[in-house]
C-alpha atoms as a PDB file:
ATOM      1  CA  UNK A   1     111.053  93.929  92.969  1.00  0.00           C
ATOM      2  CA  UNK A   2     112.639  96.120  95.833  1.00  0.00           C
ATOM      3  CA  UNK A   3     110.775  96.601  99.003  1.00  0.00           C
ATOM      4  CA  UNK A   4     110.395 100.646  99.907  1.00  0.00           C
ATOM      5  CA  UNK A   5     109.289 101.779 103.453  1.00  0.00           C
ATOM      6  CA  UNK A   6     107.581 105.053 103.766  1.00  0.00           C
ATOM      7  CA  UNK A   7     106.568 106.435 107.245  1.00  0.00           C
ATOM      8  CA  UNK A   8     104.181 108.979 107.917  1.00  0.00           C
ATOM      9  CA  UNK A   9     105.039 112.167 110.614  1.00  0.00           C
ATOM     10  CA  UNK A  10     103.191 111.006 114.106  1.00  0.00           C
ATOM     11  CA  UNK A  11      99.763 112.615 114.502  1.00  0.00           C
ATOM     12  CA  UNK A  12      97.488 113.552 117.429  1.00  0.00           C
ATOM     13  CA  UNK A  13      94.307 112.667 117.775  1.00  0.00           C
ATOM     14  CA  UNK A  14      91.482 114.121 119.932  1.00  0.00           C
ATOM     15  CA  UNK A  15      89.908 110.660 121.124  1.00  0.00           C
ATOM     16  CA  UNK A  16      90.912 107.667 122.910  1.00  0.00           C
ATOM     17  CA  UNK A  17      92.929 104.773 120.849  1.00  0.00           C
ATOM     18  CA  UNK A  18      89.977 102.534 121.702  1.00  0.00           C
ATOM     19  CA  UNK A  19      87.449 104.795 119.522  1.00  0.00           C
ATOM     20  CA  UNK A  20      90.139 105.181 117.115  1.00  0.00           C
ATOM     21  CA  UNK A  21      90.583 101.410 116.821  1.00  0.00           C
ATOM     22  CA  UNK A  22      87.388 100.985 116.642  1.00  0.00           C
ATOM     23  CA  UNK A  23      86.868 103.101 113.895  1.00  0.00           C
ATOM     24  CA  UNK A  24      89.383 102.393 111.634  1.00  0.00           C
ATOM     25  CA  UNK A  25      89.366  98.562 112.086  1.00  0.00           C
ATOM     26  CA  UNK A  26      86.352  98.554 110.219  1.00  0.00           C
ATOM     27  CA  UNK A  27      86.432  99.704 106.731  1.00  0.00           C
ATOM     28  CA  UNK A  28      82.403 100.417 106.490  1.00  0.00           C
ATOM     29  CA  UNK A  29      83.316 103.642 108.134  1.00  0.00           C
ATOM     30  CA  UNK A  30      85.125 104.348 105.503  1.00  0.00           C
ATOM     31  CA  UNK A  31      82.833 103.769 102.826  1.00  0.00           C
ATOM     32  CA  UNK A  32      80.798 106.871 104.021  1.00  0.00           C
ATOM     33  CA  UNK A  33      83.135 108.974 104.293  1.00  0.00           C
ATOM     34  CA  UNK A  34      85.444 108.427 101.243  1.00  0.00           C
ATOM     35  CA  UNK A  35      81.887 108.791  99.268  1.00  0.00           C
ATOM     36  CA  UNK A  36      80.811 111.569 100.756  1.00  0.00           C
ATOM     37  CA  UNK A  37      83.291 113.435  98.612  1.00  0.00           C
ATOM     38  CA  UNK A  38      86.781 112.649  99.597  1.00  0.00           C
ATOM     39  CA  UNK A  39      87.294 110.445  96.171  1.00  0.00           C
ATOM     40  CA  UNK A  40      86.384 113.675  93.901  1.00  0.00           C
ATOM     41  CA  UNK A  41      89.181 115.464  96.180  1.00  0.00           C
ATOM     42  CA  UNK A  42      91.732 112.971  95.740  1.00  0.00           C
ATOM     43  CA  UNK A  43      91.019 113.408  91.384  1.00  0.00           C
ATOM     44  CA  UNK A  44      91.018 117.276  91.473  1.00  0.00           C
ATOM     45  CA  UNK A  45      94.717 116.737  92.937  1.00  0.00           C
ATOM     46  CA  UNK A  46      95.553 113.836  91.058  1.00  0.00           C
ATOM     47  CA  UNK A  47      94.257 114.072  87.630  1.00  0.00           C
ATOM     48  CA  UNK A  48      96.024 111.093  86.527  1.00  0.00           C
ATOM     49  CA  UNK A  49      93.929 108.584  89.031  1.00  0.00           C
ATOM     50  CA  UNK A  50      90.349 108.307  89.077  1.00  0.00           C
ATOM     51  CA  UNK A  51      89.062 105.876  91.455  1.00  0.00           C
ATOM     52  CA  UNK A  52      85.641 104.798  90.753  1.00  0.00           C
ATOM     53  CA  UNK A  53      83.276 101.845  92.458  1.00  0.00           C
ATOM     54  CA  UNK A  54      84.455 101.832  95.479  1.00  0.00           C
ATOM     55  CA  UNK A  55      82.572  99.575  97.899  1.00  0.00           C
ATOM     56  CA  UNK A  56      83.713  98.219 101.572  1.00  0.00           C
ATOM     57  CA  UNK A  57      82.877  95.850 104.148  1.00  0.00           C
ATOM     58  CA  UNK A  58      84.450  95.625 107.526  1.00  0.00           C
ATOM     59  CA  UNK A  59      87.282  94.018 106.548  1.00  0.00           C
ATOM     60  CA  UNK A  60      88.114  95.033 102.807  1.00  0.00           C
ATOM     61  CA  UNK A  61      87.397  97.362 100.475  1.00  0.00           C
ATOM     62  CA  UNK A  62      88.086  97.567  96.817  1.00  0.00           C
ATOM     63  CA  UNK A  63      87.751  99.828  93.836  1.00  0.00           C
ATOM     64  CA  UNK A  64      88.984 100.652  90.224  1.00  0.00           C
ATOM     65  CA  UNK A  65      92.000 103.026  89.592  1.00  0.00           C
ATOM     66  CA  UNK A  66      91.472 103.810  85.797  1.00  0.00           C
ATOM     67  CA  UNK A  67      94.225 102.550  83.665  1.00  0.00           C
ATOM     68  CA  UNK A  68      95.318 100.337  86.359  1.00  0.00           C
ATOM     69  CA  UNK A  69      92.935  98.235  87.030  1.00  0.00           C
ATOM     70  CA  UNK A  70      90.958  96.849  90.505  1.00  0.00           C
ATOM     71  CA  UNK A  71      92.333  97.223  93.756  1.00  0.00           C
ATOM     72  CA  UNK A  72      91.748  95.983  96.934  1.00  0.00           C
ATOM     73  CA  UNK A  73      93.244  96.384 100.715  1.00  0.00           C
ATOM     74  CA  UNK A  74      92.293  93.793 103.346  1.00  0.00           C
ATOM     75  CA  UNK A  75      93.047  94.483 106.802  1.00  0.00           C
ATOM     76  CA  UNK A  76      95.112  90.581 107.837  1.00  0.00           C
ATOM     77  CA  UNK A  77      95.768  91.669 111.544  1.00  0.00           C
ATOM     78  CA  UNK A  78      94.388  93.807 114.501  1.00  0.00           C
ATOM     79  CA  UNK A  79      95.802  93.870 117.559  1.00  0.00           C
ATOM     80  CA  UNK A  80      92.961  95.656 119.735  1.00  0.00           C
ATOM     81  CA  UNK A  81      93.689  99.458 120.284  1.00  0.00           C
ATOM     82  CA  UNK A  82      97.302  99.532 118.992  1.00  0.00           C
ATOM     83  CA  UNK A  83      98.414  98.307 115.406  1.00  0.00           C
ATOM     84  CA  UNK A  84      95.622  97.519 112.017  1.00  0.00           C
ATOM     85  CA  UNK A  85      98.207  95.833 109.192  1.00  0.00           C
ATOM     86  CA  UNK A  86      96.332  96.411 105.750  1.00  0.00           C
ATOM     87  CA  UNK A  87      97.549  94.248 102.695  1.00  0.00           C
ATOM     88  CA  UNK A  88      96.662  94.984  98.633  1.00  0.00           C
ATOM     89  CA  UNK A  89      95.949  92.675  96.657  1.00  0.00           C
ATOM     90  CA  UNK A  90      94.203  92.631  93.125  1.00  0.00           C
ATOM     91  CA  UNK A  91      95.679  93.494  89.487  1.00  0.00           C
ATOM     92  CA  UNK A  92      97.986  96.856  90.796  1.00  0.00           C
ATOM     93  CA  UNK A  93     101.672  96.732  89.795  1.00  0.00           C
ATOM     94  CA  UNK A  94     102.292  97.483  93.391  1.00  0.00           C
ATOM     95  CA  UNK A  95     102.750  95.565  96.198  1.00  0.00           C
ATOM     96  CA  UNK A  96     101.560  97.233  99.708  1.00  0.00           C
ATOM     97  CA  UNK A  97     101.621  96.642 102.820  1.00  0.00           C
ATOM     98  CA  UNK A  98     100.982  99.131 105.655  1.00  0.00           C
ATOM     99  CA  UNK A  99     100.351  99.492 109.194  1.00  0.00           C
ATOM    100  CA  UNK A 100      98.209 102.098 111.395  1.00  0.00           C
ATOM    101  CA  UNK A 101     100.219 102.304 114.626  1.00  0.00           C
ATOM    102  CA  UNK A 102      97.972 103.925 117.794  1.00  0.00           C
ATOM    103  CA  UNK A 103      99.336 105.191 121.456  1.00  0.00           C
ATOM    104  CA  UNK A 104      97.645 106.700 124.192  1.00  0.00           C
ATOM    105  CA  UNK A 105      98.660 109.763 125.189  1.00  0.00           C
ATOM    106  CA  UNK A 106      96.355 109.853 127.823  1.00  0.00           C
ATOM    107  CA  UNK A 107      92.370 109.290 128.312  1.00  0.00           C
ATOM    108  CA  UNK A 108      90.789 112.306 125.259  1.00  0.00           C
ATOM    109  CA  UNK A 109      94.318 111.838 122.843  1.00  0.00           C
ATOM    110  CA  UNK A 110      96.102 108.973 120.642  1.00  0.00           C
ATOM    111  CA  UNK A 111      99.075 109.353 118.535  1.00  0.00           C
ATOM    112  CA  UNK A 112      98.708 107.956 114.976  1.00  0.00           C
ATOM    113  CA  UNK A 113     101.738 106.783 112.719  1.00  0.00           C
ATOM    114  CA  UNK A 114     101.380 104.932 109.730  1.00  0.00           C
ATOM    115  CA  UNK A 115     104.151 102.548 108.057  1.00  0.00           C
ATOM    116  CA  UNK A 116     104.119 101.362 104.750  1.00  0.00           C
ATOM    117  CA  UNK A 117     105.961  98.942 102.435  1.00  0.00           C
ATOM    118  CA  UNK A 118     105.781  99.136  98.910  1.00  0.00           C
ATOM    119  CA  UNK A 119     107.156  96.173  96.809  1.00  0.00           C
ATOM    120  CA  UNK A 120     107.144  98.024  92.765  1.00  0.00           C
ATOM    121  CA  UNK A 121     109.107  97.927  89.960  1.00  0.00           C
ATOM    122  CA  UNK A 122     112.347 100.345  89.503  1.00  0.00           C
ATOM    123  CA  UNK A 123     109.772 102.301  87.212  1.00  0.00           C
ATOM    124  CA  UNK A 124     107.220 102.541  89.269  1.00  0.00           C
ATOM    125  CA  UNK A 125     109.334 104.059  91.829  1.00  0.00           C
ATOM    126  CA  UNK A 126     110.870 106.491  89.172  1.00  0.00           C
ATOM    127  CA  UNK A 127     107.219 107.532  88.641  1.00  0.00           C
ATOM    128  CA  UNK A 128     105.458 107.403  92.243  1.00  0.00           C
ATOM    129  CA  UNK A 129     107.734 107.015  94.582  1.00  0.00           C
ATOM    130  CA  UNK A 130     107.787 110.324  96.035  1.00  0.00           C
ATOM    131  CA  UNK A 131     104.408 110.911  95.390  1.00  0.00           C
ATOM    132  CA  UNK A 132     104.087 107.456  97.951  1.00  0.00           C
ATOM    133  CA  UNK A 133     105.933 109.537 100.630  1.00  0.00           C
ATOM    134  CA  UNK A 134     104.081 112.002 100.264  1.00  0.00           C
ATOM    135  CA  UNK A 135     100.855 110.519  99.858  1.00  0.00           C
ATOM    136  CA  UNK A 136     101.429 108.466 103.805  1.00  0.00           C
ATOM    137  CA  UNK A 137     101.562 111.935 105.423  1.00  0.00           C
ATOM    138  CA  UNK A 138      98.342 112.875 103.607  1.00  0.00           C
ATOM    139  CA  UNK A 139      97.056 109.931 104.553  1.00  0.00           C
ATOM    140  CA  UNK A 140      97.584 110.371 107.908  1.00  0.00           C
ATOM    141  CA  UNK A 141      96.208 114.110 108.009  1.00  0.00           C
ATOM    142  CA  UNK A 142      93.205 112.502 106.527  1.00  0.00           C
ATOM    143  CA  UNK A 143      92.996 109.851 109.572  1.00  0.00           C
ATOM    144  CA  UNK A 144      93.629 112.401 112.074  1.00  0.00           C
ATOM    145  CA  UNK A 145      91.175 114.814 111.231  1.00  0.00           C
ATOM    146  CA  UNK A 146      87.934 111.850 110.501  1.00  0.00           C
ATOM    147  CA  UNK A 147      85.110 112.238 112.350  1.00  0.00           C
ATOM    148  CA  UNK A 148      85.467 109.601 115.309  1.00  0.00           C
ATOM    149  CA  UNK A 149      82.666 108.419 116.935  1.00  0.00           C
END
């Protein structure tokens, strides 16, 4: 299966890369958040998915797509206050890897940019691939704009 990259615009943050880090390394702050509402967004736009027990620890998280099947991302590698690389694995017919890249801008501000390899079939990528491109700058938005603490 061929190997896609996607990469998401950069965005600016409004907090150090250390409390960004720290925050997104760990997936249980996630779990509240993507609960809290942010799964029933992500069905009104996309119809076609429904993602449904979705349940997290810090290092992993899985959940059902409907019609595909379970999913899971693991995070494999942190390298403190610059780069999280998330893997899938599970029963998808997709293949992902991505990273979360972080730099300081200065003291209050980090610059986000996320990467993201997608190993699918040649249908697949007839089907979602643009939707993938699109779907990293969402993404993205969505990590920007997450309520660091």
């Amino acid at each position: 299966m061929p190997l896609e990259k996607y990469t998401s615009q950069v965005k600016l943050i409004n907090h150090n890369e250390q409390v960004v880090y720290n925050y997104l390394s760990n997936f249980e702050n996630l779990s509240g958040y993507l609960n809290s509402g942010l799964i029933e967004k992500i069905t009104e736009k996309v119809p076609q998915i429904k993602i449904t027990d979705f349940s997290s620890d810090r290092d992993s998280c899985k959940f059902n797509i409907t019609g595909l099947g379970l999913a899971e991302i693991r995070v494999v590698t942190r390298e403190p206050f610059k780069t999280i690389k998330v893997e899938s694995s599970g029963g998808l017919p997709i293949s992902l890897t991505f990273w979360i890249q972080l730099m300081a801008v200065d003291n209050f501000s980090t610059k986000l940019r996320l990467t993201l390899h997608a190993e699918m079939s040649m249908m697949i990528k007839m089907l979602a691939g643009s939707k993938l491109g699109e779907g990293i700058d969402r993404l993205a938005d969505t990590l920007a704009s997450l309520p660091y603490q």
